[in-house]
C-alpha atoms as a PDB file:
ATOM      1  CA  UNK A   1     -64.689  17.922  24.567  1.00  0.00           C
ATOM      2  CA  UNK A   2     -61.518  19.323  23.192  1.00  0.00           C
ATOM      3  CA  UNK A   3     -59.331  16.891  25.928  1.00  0.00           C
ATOM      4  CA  UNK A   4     -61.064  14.018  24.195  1.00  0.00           C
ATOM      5  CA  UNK A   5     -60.028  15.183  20.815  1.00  0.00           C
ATOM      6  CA  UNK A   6     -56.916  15.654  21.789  1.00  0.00           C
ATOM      7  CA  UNK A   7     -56.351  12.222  24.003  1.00  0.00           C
ATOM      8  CA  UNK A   8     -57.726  10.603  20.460  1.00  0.00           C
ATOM      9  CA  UNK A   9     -55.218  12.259  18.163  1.00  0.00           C
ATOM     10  CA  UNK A  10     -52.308  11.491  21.051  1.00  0.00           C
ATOM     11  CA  UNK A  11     -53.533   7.686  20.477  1.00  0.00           C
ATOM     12  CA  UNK A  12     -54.081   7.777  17.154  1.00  0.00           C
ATOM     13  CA  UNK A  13     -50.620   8.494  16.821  1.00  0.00           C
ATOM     14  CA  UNK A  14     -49.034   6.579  18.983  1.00  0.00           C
ATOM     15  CA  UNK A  15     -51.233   3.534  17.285  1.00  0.00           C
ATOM     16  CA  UNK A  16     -49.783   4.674  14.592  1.00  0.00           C
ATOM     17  CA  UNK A  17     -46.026   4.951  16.032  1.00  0.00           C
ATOM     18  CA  UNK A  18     -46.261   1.534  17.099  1.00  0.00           C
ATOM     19  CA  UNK A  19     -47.609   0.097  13.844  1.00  0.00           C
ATOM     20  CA  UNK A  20     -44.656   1.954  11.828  1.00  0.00           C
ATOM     21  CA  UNK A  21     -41.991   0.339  14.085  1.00  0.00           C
ATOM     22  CA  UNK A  22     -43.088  -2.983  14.210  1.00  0.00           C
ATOM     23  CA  UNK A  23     -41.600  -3.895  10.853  1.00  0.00           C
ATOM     24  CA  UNK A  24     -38.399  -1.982  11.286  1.00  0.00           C
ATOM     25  CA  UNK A  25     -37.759  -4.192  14.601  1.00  0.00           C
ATOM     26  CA  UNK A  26     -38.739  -7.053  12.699  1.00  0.00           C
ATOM     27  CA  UNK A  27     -35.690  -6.224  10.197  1.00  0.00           C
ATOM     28  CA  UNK A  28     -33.236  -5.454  12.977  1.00  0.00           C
ATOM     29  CA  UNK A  29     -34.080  -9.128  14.383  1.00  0.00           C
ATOM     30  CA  UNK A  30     -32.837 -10.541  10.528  1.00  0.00           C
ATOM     31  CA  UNK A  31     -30.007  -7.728  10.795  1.00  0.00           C
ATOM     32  CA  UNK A  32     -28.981  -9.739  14.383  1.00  0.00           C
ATOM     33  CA  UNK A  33     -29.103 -13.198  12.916  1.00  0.00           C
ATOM     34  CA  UNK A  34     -27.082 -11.963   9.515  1.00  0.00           C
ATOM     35  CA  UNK A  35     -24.282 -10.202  12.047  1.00  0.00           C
ATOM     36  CA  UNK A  36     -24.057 -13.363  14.176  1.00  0.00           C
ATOM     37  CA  UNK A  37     -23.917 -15.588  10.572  1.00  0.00           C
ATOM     38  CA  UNK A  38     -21.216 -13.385   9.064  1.00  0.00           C
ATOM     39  CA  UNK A  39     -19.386 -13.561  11.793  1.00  0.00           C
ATOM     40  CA  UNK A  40     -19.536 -17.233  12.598  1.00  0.00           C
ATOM     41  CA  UNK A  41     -18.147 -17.370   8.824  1.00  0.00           C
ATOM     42  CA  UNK A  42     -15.148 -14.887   9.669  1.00  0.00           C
ATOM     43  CA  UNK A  43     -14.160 -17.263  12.140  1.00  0.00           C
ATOM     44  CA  UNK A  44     -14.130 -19.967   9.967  1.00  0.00           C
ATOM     45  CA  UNK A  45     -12.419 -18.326   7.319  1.00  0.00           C
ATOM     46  CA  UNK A  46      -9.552 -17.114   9.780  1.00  0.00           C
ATOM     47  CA  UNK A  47      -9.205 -20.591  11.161  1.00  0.00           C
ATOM     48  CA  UNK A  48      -8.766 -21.305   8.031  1.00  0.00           C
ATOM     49  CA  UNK A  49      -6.277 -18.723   6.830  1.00  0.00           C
ATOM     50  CA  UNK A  50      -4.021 -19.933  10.144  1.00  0.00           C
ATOM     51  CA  UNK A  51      -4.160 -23.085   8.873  1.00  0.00           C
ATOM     52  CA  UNK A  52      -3.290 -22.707   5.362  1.00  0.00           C
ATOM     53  CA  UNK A  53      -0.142 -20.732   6.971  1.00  0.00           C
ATOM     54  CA  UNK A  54       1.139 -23.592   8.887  1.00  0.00           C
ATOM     55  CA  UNK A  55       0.282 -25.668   6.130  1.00  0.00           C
ATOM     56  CA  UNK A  56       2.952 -23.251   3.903  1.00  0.00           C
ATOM     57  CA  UNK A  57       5.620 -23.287   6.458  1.00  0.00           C
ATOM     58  CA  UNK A  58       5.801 -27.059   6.327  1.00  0.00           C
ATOM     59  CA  UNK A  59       5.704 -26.875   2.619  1.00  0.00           C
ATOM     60  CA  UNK A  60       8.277 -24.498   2.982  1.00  0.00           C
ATOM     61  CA  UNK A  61      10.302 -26.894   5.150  1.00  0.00           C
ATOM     62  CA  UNK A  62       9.653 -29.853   3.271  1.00  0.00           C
ATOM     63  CA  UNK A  63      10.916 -27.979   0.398  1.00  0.00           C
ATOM     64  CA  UNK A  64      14.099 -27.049   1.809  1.00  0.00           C
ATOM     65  CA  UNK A  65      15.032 -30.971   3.333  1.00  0.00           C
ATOM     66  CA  UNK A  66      13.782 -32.027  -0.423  1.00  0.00           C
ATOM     67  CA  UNK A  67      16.733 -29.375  -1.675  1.00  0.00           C
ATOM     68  CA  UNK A  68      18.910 -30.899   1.221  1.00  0.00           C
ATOM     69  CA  UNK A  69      18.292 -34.295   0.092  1.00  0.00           C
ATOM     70  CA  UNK A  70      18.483 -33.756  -3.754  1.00  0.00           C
ATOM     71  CA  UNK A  71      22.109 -31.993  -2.724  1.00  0.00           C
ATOM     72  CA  UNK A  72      23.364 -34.929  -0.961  1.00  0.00           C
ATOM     73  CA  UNK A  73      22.536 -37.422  -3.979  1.00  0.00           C
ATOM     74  CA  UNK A  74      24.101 -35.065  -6.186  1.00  0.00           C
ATOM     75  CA  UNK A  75      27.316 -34.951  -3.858  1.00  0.00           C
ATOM     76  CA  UNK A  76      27.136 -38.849  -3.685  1.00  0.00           C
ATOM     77  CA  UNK A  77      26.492 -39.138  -7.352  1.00  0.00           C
ATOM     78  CA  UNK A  78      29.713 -37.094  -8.255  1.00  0.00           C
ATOM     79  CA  UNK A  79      31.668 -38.913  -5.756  1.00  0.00           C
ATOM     80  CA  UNK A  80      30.690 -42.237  -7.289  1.00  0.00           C
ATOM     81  CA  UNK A  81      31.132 -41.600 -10.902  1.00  0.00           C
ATOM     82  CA  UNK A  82      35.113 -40.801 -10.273  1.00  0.00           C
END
């Protein structure tokens, strides 16, 4: 009589166990798919930061032949006006 009791309160609680964990699984699954999500979007956002690099170095290039180019009309300007 007393093993019965005993196997009931062992299922009872492991019913219970079970029933408890279900929902906290349930939230690691959302947990998985919001890790995977942030870190398609970190991806993104670096591709995007290595591209907005480049994108300064060429400004940064452009700039200087711009300076180069201003320079030379400037020189040529000077030497036409004597």
């Amino acid at each position: 009589m007393v093993l019965w009791v005993v196997l009931g309160v062992l299922v009872f609680a492991l019913l219970l166990l079970v029933l408890v964990t279900l929902p906290v699984l349930s939230g690691l699954g959302r947990l998985g798919r919001a890790a995977a999500r942030t870190e398609r979007e970190l991806a993104g956002a670096q591709t995007l930061q290595m591209s907005l690099a480049h994108l300064e170095e060429r400004m940064a290039a452009f700039q200087d032949q711009t300076t180069g180019v201003q320079e030379h009309l400037a020189a040529r300007r000077r030497s036409t006006a004597r």
